[in-house]
Protein backbone atom coordinates (compact mmCIF):
# COMPACT_ATOMS: atom_id res chain seq x y z
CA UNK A 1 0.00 0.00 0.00
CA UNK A 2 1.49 3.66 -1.20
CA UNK A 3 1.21 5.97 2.05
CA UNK A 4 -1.43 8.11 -0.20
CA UNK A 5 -3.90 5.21 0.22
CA UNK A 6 -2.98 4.92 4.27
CA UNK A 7 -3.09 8.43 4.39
CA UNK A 8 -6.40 8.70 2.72
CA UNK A 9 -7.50 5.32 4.70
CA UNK A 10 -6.85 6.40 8.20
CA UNK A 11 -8.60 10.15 7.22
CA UNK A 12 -11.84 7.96 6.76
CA UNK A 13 -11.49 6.08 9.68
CA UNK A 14 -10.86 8.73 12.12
CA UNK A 15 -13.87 10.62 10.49
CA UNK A 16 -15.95 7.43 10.84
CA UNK A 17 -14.88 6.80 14.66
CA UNK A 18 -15.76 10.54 15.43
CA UNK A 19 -19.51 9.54 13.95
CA UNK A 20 -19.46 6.78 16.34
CA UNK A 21 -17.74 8.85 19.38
CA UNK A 22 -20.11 11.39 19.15
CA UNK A 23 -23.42 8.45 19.43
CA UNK A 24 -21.84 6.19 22.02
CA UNK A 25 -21.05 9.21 24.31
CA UNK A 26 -24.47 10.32 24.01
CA UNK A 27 -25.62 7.66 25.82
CA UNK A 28 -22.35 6.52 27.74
CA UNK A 29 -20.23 8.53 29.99
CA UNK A 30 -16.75 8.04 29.03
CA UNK A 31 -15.74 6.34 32.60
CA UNK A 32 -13.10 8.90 33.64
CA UNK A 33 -12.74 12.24 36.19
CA UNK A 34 -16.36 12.62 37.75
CA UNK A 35 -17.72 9.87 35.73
CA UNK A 36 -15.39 7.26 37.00
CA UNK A 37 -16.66 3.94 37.27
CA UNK A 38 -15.89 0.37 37.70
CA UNK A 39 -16.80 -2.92 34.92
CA UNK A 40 -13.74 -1.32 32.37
CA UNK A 41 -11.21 -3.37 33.15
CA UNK A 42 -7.90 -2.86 34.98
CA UNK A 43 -7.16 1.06 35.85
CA UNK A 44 -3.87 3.20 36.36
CA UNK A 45 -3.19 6.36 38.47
CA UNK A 46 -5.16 9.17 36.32
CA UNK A 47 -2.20 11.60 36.12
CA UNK A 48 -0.01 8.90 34.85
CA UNK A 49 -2.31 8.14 32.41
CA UNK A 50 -2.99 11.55 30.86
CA UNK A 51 0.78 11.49 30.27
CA UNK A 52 0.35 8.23 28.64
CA UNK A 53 -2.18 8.77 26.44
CA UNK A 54 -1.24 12.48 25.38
CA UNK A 55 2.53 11.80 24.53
CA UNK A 56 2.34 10.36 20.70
CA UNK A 57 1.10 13.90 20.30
CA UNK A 58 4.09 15.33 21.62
CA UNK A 59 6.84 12.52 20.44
CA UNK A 60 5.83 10.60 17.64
CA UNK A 61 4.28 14.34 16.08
CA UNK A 62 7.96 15.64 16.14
CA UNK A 63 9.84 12.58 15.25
CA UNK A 64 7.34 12.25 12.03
CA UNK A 65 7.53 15.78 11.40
CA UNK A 66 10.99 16.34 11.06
CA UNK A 67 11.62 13.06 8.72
CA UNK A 68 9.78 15.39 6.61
CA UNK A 69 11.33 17.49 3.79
CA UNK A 70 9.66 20.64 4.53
CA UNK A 71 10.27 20.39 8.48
CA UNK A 72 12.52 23.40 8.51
CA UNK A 73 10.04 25.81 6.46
CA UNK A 74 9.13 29.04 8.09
CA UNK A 75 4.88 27.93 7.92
CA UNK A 76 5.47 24.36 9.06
CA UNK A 77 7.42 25.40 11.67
CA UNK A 78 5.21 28.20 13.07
CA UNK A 79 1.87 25.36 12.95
CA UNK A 80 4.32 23.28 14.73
CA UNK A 81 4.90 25.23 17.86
CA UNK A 82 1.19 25.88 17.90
CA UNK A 83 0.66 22.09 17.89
CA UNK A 84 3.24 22.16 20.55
CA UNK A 85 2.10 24.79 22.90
CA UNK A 86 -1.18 22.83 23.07
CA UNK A 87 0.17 19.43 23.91
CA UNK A 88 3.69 20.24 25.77
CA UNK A 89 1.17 21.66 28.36
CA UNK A 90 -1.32 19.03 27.96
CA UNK A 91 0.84 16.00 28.57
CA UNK A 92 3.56 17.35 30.78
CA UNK A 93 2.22 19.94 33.02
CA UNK A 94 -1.94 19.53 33.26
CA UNK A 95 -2.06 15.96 34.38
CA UNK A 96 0.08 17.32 37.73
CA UNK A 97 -2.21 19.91 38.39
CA UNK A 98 -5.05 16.97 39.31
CA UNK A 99 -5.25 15.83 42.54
CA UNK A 100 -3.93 12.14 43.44
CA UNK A 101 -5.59 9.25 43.77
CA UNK A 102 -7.62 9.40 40.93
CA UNK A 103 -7.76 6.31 38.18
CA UNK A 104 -8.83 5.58 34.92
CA UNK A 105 -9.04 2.17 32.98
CA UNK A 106 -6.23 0.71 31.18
CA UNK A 107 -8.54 0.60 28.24
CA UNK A 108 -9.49 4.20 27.67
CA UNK A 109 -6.02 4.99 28.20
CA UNK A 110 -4.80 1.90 24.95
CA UNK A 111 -8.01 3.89 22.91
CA UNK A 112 -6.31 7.78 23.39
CA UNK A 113 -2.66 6.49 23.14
CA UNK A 114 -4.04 5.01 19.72
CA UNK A 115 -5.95 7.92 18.48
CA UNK A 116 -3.10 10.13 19.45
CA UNK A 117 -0.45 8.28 17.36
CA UNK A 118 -2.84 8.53 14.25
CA UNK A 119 -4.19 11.83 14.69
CA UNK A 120 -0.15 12.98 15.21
CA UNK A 121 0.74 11.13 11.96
CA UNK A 122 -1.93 12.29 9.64
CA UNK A 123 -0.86 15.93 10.77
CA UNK A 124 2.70 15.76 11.45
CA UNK A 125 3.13 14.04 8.16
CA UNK A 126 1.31 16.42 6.14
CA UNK A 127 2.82 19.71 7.64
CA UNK A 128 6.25 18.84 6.74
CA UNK A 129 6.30 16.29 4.07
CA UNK A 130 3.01 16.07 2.31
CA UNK A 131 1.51 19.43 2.50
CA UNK A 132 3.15 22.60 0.92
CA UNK A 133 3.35 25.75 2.65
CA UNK A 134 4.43 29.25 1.13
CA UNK A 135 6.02 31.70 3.77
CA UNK A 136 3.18 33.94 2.06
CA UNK A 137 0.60 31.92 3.91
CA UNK A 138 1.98 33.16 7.46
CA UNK A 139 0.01 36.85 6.46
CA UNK A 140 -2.97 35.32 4.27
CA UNK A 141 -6.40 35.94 6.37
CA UNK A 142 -7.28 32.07 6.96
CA UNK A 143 -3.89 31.46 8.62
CA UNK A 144 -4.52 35.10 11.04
CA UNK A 145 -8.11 33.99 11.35
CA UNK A 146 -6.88 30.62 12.08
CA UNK A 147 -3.73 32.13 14.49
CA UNK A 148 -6.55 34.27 16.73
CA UNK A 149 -9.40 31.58 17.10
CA UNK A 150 -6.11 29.37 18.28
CA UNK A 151 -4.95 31.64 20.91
CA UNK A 152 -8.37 32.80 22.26
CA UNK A 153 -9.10 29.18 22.78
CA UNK A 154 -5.69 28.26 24.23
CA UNK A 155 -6.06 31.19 26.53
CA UNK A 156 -9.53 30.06 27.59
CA UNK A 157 -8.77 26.66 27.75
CA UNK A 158 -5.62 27.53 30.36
CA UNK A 159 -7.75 30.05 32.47
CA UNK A 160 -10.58 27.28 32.98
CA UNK A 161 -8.04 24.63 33.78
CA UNK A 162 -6.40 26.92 36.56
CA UNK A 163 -10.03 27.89 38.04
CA UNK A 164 -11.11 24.18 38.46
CA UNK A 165 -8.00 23.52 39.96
CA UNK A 166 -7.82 25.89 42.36
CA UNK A 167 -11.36 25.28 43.71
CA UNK A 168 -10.33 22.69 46.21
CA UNK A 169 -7.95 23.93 49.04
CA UNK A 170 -5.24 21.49 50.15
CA UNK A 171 -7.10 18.90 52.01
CA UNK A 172 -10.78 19.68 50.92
CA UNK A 173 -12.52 16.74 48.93
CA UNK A 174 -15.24 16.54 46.82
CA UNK A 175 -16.60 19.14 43.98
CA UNK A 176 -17.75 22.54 44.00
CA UNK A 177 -19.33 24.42 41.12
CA UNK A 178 -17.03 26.60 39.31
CA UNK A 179 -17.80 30.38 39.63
CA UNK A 180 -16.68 33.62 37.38
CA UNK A 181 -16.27 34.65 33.82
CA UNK A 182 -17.31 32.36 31.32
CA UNK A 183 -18.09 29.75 34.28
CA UNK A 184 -21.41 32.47 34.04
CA UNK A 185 -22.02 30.93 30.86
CA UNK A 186 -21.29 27.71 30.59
CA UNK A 187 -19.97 24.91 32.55
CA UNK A 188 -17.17 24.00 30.47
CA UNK A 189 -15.23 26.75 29.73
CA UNK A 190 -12.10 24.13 29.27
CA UNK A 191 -13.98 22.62 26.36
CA UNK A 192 -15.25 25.46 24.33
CA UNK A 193 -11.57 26.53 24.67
CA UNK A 194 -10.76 23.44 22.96
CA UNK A 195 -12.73 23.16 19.88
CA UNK A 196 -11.80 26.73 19.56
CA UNK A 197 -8.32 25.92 19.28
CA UNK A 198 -8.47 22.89 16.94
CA UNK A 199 -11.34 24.74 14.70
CA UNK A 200 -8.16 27.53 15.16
CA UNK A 201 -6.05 25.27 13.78
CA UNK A 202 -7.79 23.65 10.73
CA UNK A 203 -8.31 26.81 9.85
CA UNK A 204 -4.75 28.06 10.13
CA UNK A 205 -3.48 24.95 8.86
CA UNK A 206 -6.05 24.34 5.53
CA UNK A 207 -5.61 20.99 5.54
CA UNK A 208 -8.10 17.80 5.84
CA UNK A 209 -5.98 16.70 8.69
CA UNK A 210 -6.14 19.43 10.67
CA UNK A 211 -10.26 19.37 9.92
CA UNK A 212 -10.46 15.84 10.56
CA UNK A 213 -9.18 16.52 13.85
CA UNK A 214 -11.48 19.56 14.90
CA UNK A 215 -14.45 17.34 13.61
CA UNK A 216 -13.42 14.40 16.08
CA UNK A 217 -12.73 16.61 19.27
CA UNK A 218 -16.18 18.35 18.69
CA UNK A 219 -17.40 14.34 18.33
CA UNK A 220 -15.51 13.77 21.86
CA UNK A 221 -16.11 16.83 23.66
CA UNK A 222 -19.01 17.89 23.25
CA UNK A 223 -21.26 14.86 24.22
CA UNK A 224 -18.81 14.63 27.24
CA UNK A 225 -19.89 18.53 27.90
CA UNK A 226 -23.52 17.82 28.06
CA UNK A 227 -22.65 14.38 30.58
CA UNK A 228 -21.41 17.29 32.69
CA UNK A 229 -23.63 19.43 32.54
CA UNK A 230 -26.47 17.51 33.48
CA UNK A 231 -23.66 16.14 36.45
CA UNK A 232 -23.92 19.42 37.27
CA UNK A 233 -27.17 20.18 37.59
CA UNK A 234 -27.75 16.52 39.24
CA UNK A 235 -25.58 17.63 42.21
CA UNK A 236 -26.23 21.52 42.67
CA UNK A 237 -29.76 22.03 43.45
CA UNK A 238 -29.10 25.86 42.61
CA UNK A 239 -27.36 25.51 39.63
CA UNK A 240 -27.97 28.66 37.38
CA UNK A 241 -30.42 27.61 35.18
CA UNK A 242 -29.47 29.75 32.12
CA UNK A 243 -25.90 28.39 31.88
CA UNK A 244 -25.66 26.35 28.80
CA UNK A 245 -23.28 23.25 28.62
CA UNK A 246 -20.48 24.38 26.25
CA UNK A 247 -21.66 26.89 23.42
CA UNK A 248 -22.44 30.50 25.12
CA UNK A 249 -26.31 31.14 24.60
CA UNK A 250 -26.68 27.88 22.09
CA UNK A 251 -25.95 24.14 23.66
């Protein structure tokens, strides 16, 4: 098989398991964080496996991108270091901001380690190797467009992080219902920060990778949203009742 056809192959299939993502977590928590639950099989410490399952997007993304002939191109490089700043701080740092004790099944962990190593080839590969990139394309409005909706989201996605973390003092157990900017809004904040990013990204990237990608986290993240929202409104009797789930004023 020419890497064409695998390329093309795998773009199907991750499109295909976003289709079935986005049903099976509309009717089944994924059985991590608040949602944690037993019948899944063996589990590992949750901050270990965050780093598990995030680092193909940190490793195998650079060791594919820079067997690539374009690797050292001004526009590659710049998408790379946004790819970067995402999922340095996503593997290496986040997962230490959680408290201990936490766990989460060996199995979901083998599923994101999986996607992860795709989802980092189909990219990686075509930033440096099968895509071409003018330096032009650094000042053309989709990449700026793309650049903005990227940081906005990052930002977002950082702030939200930082307030649910610091919403426990050291000792305290249990949850507490996030309060404050777009907490106002919504209840995940750290989601809507996401799919701005990787809509960011497509965007600033033009490619059917980079889509494929913001079409499967929307397929993950926002059924995952709505689980938590209705948590949330389970568990807080005086939840607000106008604060959507992850889209300000729509869902």
């Amino acid at each position: 098989m020419i890497e064409a056809d695998l390329y093309a192959r795998l773009i199907v299939g991750v499109l295909l398991t976003s289709v079935a993502t986005a049903l099976a977590l509309l009717f089944l928590s994924a059985p991590y964080g608040r949602h944690a639950r037993g019948g899944w099989g063996p589990s590992m410490d949750t901050r270990l496996a965050w780093v598990v399952m995030e680092c193909p997007a940190v490793l195998a993304f650079l060791a594919i991108y820079f067997a690539g002939s374009h690797a050292l191109e001004a526009t590659p490089l710049v998408l790379l270091a946004m790819w970067q700043a995402h999922y340095v701080q996503r593997t290496f740092v986040f997962p230490f901001t959680m408290r201990p004790g936490g766990r989460t099944p060996v199995s979901v962990v083998a599923m994101g380690f999986l996607f992860n190593f795709i989802n980092a080839y189909l990219n990686a590969r075509w930033l440096s190797e099968l895509g071409s990139y003018t330096t032009a394309w650094l000042t053309s409005p989709a990449f700026i467009i793309g650049l903005i909706l990227f940081v906005t989201g990052y930002r977002i996605n950082r702030w939200a992080d930082r307030v649910l973390a610091g919403l426990r003092r050291p000792g305290e157990t249990g949850y507490k219902l996030p309060r404050g900017g777009l907490y106002e809004l919504i209840s995940c904040p750290n989601y809507f920060g996401e799919l701005l990013e990787w809509t960011g990204f497509a965007i600033a990237a033009g490619s059917l990778a980079g889509w494929t990608f913001a079409v499967f986290t929307a397929a993950n993240l926002v059924p995952r949203a709505l689980s938590h929202h209705r948590w949330y409104r389970q568990r807080f009797p005086d939840y607000p009742p106008t604060r959507k789930a992850v889209l300000p004023f729509i869902l």
